[in-house]
Protein backbone atom coordinates (compact mmCIF):
# COMPACT_ATOMS: atom_id res chain seq x y z
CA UNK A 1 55.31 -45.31 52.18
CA UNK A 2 54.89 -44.16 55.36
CA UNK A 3 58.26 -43.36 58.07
CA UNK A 4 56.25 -44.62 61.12
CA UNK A 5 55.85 -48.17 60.39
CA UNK A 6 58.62 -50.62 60.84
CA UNK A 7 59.97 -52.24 58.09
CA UNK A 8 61.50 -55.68 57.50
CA UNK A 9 65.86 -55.06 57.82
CA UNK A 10 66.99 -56.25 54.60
CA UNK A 11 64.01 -57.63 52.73
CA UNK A 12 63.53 -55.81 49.16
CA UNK A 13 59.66 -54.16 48.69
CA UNK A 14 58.02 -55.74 45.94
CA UNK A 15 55.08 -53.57 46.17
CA UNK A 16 52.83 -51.64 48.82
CA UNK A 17 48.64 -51.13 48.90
CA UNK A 18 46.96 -48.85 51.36
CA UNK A 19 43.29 -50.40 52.41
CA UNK A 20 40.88 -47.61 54.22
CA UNK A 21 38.89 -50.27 54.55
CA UNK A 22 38.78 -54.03 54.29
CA UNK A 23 38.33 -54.78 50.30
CA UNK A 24 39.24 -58.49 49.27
CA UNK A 25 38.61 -57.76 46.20
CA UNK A 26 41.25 -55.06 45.79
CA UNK A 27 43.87 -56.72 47.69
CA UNK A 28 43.56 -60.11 45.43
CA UNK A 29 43.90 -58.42 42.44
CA UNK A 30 46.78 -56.49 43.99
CA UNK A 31 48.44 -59.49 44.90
CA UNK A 32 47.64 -60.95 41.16
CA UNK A 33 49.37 -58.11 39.61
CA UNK A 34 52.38 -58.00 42.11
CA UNK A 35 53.29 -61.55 42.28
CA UNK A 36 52.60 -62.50 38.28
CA UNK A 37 55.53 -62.54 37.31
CA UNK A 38 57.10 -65.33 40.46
CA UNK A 39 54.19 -67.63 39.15
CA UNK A 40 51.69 -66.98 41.85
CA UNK A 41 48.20 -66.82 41.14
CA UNK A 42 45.65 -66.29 43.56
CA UNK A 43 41.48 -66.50 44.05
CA UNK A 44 38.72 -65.59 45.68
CA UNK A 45 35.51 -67.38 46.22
CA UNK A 46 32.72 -66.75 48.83
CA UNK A 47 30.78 -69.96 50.66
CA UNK A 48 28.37 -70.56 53.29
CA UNK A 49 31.69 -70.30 55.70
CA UNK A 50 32.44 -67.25 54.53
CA UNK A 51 35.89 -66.42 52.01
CA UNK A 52 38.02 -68.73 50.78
CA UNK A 53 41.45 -67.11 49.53
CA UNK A 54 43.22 -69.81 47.10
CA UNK A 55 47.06 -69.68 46.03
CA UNK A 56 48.24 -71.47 43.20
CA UNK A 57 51.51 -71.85 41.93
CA UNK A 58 52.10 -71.77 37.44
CA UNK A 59 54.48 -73.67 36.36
CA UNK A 60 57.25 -72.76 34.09
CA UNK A 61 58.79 -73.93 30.76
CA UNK A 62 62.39 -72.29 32.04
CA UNK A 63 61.91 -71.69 35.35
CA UNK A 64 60.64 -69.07 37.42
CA UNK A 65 62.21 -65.35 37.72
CA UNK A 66 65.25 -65.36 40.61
CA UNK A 67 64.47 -63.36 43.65
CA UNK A 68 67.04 -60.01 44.09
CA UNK A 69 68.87 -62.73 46.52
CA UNK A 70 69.46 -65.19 43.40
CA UNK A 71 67.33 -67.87 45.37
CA UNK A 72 64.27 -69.25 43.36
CA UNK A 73 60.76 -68.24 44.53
CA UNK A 74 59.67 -71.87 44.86
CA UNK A 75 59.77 -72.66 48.63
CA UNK A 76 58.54 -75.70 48.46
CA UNK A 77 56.14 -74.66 51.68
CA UNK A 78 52.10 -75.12 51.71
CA UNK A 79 49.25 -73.45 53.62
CA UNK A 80 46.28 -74.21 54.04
CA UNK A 81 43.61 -70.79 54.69
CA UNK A 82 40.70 -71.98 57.08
């Protein structure tokens, strides 16, 4: 990790990936392997429109893992990409 850039005051660092270059690729599967275990899940498909990035959320049998904070990783919030 670099000393120059700011960082968020209180918020734990899950994980970090340095990009020289733009590569979707790379930073899907990065975000695949870092968010797993939360129950996020996320794809990448190329149209006519260009990329489409797509989140999805697994579901659980006993719940997902608890955040450092002891709050659950569900927000209940939705985006839309595009």
């Amino acid at each position: 990790m670099g000393e120059d850039r700011p960082r968020a005051s209180g918020l734990p660092l899950l994980a970090e990936l340095a990009l020289a270059e733009p590569d979707l690729v790379r930073l899907v599967t990065f975000l695949n392997q870092t968010l797993k275990e939360y129950g996020f899940s996320f794809g990448l498909s190329r149209g006519a429109e260009g990329f489409r990035l797509a989140i999805y959320r697994a579901e659980y049998a006993s719940g997902p893992p608890e955040l450092a904070t002891g709050a659950r990783a569900d927000t209940g919030a939705r985006g839309r990409l595009g």
